[in-house]
C-alpha atoms as a PDB file:
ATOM      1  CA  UNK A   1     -13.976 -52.379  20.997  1.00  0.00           C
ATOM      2  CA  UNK A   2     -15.265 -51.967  17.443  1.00  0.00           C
ATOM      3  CA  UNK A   3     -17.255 -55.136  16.294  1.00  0.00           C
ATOM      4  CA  UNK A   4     -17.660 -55.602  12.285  1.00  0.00           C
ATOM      5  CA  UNK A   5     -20.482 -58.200  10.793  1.00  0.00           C
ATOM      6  CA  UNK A   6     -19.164 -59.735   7.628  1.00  0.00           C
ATOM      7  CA  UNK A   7     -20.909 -59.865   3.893  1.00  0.00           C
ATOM      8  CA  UNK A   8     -19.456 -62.290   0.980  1.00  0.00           C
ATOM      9  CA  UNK A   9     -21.034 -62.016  -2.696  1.00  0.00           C
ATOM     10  CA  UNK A  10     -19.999 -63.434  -6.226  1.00  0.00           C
ATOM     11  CA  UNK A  11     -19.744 -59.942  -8.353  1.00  0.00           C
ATOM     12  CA  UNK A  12     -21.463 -60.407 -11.866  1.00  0.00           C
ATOM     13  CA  UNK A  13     -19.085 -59.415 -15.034  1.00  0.00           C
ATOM     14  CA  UNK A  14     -20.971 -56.768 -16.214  1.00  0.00           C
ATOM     15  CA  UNK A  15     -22.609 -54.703 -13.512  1.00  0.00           C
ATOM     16  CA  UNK A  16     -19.686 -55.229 -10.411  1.00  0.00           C
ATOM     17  CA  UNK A  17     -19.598 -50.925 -10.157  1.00  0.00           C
ATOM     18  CA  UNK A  18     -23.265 -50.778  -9.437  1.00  0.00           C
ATOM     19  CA  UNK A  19     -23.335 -53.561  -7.117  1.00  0.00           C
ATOM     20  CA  UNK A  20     -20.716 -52.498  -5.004  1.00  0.00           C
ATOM     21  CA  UNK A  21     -22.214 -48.754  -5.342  1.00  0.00           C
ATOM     22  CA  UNK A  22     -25.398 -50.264  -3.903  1.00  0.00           C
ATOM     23  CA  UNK A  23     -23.395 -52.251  -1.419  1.00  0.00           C
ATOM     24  CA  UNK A  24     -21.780 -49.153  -0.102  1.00  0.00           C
ATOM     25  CA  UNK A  25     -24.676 -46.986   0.474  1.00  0.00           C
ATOM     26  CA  UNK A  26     -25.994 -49.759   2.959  1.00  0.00           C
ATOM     27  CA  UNK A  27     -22.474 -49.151   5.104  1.00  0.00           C
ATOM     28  CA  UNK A  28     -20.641 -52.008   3.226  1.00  0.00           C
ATOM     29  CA  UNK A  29     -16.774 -51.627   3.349  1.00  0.00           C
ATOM     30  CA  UNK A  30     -15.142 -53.511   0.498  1.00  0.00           C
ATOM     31  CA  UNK A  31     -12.579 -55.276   2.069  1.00  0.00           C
ATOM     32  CA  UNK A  32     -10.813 -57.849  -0.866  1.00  0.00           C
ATOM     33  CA  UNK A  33     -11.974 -58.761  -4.408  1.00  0.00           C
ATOM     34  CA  UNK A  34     -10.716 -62.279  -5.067  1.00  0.00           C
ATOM     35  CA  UNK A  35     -10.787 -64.342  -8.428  1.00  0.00           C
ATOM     36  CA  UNK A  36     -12.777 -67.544  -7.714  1.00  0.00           C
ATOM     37  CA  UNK A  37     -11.589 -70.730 -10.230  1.00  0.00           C
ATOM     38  CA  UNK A  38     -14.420 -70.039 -12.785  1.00  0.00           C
ATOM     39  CA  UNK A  39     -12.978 -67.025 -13.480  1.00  0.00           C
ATOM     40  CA  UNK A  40     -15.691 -64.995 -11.787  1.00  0.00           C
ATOM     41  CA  UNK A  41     -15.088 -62.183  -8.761  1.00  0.00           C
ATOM     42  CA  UNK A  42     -15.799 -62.524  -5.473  1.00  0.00           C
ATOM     43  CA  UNK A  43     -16.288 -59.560  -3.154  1.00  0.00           C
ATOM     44  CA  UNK A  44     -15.721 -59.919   0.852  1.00  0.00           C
ATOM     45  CA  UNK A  45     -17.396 -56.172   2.958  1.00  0.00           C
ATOM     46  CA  UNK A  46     -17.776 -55.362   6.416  1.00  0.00           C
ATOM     47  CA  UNK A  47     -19.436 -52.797   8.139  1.00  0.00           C
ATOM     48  CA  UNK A  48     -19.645 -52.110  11.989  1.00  0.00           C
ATOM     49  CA  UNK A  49     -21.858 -54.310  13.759  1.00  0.00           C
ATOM     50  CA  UNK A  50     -25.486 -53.444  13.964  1.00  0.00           C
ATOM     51  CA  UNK A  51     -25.002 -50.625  11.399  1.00  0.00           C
ATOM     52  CA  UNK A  52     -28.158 -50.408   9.403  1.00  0.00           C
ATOM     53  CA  UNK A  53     -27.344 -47.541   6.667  1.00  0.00           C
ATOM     54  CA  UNK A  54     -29.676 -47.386   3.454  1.00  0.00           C
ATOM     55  CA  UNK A  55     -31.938 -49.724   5.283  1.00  0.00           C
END
């Protein structure tokens, strides 16, 4: 059975493209972008468990 390891991360206004670019090269997954109560983004990835890409 596929296991997944979790990642959580505020996403800054201007530069949310590049992080998540960077994000996905490592094996990131973007799961769910949700809109925390300061009006910032928060992203929540997975990847498969012990996956190590762009390390």
């Amino acid at each position: 059975m596929q296991q997944w390891e979790y990642f959580i991360t505020p996403l800054p206004l201007h530069t949310p493209a590049a992080i998540l670019n960077n994000l996905g090269k490592q094996g990131w997954e973007l799961v769910q972008v949700i809109m925390n109560a300061d009006g910032g983004s928060v992203a929540y990835l997975k990847r498969p468990l012990g996956s190590e890409a762009g390390s």
